[in-house]
N, C-alpha and C. Protein backbone atom coordinates (compact mmCIF):
# COMPACT_ATOMS: atom_id res chain seq x y z
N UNK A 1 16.64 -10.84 10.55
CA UNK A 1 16.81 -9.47 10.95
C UNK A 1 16.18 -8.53 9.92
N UNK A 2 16.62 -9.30 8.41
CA UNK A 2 15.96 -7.92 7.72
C UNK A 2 14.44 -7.99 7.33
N UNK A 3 13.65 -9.28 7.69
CA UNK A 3 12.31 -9.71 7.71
C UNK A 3 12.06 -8.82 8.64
N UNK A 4 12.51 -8.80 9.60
CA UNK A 4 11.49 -8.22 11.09
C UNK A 4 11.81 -6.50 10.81
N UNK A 5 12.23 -5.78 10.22
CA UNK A 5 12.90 -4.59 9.81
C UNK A 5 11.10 -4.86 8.24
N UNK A 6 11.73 -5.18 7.12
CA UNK A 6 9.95 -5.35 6.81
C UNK A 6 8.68 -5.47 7.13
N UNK A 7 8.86 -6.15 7.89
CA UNK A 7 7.68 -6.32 8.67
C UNK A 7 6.51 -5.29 9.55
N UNK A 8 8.09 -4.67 9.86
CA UNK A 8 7.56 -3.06 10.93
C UNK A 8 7.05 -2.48 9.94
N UNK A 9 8.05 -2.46 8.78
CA UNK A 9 7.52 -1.22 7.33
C UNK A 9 6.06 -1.31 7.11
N UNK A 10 5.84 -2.91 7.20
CA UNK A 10 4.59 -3.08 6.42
C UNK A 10 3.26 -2.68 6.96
N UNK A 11 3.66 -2.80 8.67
CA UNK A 11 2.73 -2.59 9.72
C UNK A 11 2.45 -1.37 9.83
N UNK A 12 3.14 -0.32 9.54
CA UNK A 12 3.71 0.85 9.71
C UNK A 12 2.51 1.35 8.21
N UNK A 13 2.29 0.87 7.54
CA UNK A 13 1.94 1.18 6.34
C UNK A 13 0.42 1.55 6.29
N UNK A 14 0.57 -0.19 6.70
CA UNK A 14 -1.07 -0.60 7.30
C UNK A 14 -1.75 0.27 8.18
N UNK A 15 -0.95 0.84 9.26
CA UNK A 15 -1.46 1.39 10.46
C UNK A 15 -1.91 2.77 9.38
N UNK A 16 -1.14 3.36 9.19
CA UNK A 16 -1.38 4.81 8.34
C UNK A 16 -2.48 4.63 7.71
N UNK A 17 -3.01 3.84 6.45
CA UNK A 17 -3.97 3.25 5.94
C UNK A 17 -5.17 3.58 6.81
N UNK A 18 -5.24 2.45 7.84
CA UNK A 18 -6.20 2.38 8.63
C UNK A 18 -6.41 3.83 9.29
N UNK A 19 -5.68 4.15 10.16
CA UNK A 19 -5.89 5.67 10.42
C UNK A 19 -6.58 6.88 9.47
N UNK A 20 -5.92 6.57 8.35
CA UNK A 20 -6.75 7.85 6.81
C UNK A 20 -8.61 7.13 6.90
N UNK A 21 -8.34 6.42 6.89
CA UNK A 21 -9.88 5.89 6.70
C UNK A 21 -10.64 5.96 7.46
N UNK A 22 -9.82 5.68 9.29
CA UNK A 22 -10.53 5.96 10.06
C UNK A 22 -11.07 7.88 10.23
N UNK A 23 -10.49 8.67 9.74
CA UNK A 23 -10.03 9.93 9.97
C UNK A 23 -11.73 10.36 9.03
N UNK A 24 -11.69 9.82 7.84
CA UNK A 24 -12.29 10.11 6.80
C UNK A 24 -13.71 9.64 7.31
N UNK A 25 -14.05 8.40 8.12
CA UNK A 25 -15.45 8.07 8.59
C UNK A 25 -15.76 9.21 9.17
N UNK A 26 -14.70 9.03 10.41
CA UNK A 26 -15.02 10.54 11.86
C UNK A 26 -15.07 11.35 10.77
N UNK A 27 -14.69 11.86 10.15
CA UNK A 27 -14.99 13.57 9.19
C UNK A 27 -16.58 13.21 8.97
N UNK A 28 -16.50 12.39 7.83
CA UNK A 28 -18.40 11.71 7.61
C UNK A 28 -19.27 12.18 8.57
N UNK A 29 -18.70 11.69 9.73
CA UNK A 29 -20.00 11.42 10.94
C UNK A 29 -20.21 12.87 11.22
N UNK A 30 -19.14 13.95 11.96
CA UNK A 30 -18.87 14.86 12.01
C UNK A 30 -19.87 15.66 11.37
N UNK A 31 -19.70 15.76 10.19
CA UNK A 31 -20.39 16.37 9.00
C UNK A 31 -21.83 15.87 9.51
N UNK A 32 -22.26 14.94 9.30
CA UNK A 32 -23.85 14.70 9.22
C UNK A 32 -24.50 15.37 10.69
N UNK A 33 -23.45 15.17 11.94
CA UNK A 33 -24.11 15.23 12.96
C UNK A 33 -24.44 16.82 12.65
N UNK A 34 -23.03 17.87 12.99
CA UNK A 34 -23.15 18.89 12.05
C UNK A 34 -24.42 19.44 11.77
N UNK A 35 -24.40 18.85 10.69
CA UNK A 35 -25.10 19.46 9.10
C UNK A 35 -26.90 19.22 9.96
N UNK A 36 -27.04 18.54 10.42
CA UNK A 36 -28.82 18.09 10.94
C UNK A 36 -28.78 19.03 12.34
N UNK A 37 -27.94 19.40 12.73
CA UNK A 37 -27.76 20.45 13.97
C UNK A 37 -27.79 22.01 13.55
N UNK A 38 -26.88 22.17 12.43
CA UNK A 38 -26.71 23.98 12.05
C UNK A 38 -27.75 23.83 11.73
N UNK A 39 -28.29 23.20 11.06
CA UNK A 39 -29.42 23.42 9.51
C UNK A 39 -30.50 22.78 9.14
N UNK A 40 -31.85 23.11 9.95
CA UNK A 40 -32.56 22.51 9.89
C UNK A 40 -33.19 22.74 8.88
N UNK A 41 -32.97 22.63 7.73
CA UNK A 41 -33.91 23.31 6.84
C UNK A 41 -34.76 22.39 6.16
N UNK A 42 -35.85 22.47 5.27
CA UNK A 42 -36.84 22.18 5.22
C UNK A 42 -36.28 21.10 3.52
N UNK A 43 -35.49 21.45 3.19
CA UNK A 43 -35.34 20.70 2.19
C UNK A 43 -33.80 19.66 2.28
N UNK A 44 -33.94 18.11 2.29
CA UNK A 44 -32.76 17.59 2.61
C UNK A 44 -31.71 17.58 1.74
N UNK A 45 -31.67 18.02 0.27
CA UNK A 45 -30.76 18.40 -0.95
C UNK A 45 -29.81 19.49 0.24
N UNK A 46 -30.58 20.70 0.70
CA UNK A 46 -29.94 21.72 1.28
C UNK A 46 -28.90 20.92 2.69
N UNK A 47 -29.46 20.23 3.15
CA UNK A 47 -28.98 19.48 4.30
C UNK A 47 -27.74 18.89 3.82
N UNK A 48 -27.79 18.25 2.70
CA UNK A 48 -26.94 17.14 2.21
C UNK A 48 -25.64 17.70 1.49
N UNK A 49 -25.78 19.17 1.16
CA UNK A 49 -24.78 20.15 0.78
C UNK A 49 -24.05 20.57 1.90
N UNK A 50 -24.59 20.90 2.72
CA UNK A 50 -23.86 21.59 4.05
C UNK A 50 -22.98 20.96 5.00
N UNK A 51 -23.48 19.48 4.73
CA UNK A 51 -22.65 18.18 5.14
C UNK A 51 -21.62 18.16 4.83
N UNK A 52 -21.79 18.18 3.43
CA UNK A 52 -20.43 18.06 2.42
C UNK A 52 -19.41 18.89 2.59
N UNK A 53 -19.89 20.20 2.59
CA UNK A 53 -18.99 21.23 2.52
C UNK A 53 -18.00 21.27 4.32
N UNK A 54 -19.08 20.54 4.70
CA UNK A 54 -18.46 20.29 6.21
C UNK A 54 -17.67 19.15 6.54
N UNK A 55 -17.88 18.25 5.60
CA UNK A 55 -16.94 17.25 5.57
C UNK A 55 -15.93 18.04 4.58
N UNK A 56 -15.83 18.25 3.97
CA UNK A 56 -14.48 18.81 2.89
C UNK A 56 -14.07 19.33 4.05
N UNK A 57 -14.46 20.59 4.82
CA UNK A 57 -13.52 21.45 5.78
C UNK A 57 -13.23 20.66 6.57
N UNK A 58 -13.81 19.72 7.55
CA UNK A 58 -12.98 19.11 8.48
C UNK A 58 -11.86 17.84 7.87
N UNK A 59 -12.16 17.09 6.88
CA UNK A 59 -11.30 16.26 6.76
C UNK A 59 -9.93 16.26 6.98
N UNK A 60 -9.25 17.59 6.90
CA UNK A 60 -7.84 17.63 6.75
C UNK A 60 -7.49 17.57 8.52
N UNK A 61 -8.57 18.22 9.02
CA UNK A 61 -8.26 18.93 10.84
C UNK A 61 -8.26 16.58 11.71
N UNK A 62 -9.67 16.08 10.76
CA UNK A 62 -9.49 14.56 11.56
C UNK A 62 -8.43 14.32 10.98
N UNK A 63 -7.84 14.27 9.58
CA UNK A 63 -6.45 13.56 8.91
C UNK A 63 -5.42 13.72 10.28
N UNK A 64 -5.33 14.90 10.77
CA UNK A 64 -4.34 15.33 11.46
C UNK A 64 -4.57 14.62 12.88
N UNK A 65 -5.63 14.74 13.47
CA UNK A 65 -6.15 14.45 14.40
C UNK A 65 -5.76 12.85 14.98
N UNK A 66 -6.44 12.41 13.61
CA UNK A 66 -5.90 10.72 13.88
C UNK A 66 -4.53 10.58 13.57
């Protein structure tokens, strides 16, 4: 009884885990698709900033999401 009561915990743990990470790719992708769509600009340093700053802002909205 109290194995299968751990067990959930652990799964329960795992699942969260997996979800943050999954949350954090989708933000990634998000960002790049993003960032090559607003901003076409001529230099990819500039591209590769705008990403970022777009992944920082969405990460918390996928955290939630997933």
């Amino acid at each position: 009884m109290k194995t299968d009561r751990i067990e959930r915990v652990v799964r329960l743990s795992r699942n969260r885990l997996v979800c943050t990470v999954a949350a954090c790719l989708m933000a990634y992708v998000v960002a790049c698709l993003l960032g090559r769509d607003i901003a076409p600009a001529p230099d990819e340093a500039d591209l590769i900033h705008i990403g970022q700053m777009i992944a920082v802002f969405c990460l918390p909205v996928m955290i939630m999401v997933a």
